[in-house]
Every structure is written in C-alpha cells, then in structure tokens.
Protein backbone atom coordinates (compact mmCIF):
# COMPACT_ATOMS: atom_id res chain seq x y z
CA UNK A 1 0.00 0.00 0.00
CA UNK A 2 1.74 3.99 -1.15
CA UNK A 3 1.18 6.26 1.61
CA UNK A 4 1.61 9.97 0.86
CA UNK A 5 1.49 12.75 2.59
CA UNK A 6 -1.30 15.42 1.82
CA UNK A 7 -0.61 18.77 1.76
CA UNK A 8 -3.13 21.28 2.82
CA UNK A 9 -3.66 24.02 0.36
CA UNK A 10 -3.85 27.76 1.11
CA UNK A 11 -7.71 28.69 0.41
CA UNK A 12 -7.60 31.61 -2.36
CA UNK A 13 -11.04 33.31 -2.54
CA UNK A 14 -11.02 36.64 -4.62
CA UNK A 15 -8.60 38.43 -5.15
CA UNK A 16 -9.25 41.83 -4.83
CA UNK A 17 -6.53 44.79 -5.90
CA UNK A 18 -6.30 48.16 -5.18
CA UNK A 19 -4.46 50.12 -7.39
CA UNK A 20 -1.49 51.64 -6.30
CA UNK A 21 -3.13 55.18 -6.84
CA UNK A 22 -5.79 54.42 -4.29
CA UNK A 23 -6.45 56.61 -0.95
CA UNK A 24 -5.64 55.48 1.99
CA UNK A 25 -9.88 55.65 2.65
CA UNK A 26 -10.16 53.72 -0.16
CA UNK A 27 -7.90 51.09 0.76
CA UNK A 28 -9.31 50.99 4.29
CA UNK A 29 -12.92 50.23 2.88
CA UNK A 30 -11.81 47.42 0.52
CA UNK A 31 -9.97 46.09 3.96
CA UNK A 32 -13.51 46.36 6.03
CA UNK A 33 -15.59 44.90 3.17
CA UNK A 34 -13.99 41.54 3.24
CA UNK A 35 -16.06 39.28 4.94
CA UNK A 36 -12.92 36.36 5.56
CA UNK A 37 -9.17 36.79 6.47
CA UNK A 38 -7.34 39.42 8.23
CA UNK A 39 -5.25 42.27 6.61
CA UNK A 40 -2.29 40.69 6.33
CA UNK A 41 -3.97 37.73 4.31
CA UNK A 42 -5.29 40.27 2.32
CA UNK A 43 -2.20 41.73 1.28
CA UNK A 44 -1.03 37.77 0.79
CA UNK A 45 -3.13 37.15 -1.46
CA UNK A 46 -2.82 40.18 -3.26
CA UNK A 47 1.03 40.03 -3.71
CA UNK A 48 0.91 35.93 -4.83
CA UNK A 49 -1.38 37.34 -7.48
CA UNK A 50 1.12 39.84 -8.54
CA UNK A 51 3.62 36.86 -8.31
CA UNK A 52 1.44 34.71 -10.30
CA UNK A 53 0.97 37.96 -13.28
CA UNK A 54 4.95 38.01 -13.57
CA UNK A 55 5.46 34.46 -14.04
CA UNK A 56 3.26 35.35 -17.01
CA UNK A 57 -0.38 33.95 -15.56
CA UNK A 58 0.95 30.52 -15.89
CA UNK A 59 -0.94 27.72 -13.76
CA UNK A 60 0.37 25.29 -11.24
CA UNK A 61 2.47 27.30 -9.18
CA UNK A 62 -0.23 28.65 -6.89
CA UNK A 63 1.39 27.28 -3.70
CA UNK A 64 4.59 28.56 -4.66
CA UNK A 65 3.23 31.98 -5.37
CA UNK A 66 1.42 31.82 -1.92
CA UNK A 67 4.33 30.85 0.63
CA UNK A 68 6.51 33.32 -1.23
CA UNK A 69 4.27 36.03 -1.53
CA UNK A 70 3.40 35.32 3.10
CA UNK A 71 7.35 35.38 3.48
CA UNK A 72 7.30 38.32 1.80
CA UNK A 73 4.57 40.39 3.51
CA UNK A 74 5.45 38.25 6.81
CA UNK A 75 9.03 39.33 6.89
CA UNK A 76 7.94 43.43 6.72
C-alpha cells in the first residue's frame, strides 16, 4: 500500500486589488468589506497574485506563489 502525505492548500477566494493610486480611505474600505481573512492575508493574497501575473499567468504554481508572496509580507 503507497502512503503519501497530503498537503493542505492555502484557500484563495477573490482576489481583490487596489491600485497603487488608491487613498488610503479607499484602501481601508476594501480592507472592512472583506467578509474572511485578516489584513495581512489580504495583502497575501494580493502580492501571490502579482507573483502569479509576472510568471506570465501561468498555472500550477499557486502554492509557490502563496508561501513566497506570506514570506514576503510576513518578513515586513
């Protein structure tokens, strides 16, 4: 009998970006409106997408994208 280990994947929702040219109100509204995760997920999920865009939108590396992009925003 193969045993392997399963992995649990990182749930990804929406992803929902604020351009860069936002306000800071703006921002803090898109924040409150989400009914899941904290703030920092937010911003996790927003940077693996950015991750994902320059790797040019290519599929299969979502877990990749998503531990890079929370070492990222985790090590601020």
């Amino acid at each position: 009998m193969i045993v392997s280990k399963v992995q649990k994947q990182p749930k990804l929702n929406k992803v929902v970006v604020v351009p860069p040219q936002a306000s800071a109100a703006k921002s803090a509204i898109v924040a409150a409106s989400e009914p899941h995760g904290s703030a920092a997920e937010r911003q996790i999920r927003e940077r693996a997408f950015e991750i994902f865009e320059k790797r040019g939108s290519k599929p299969g590396y979502d877990q990749q994208d998503w531990f890079r992009a929370e070492r990222q925003i985790l090590a601020l």
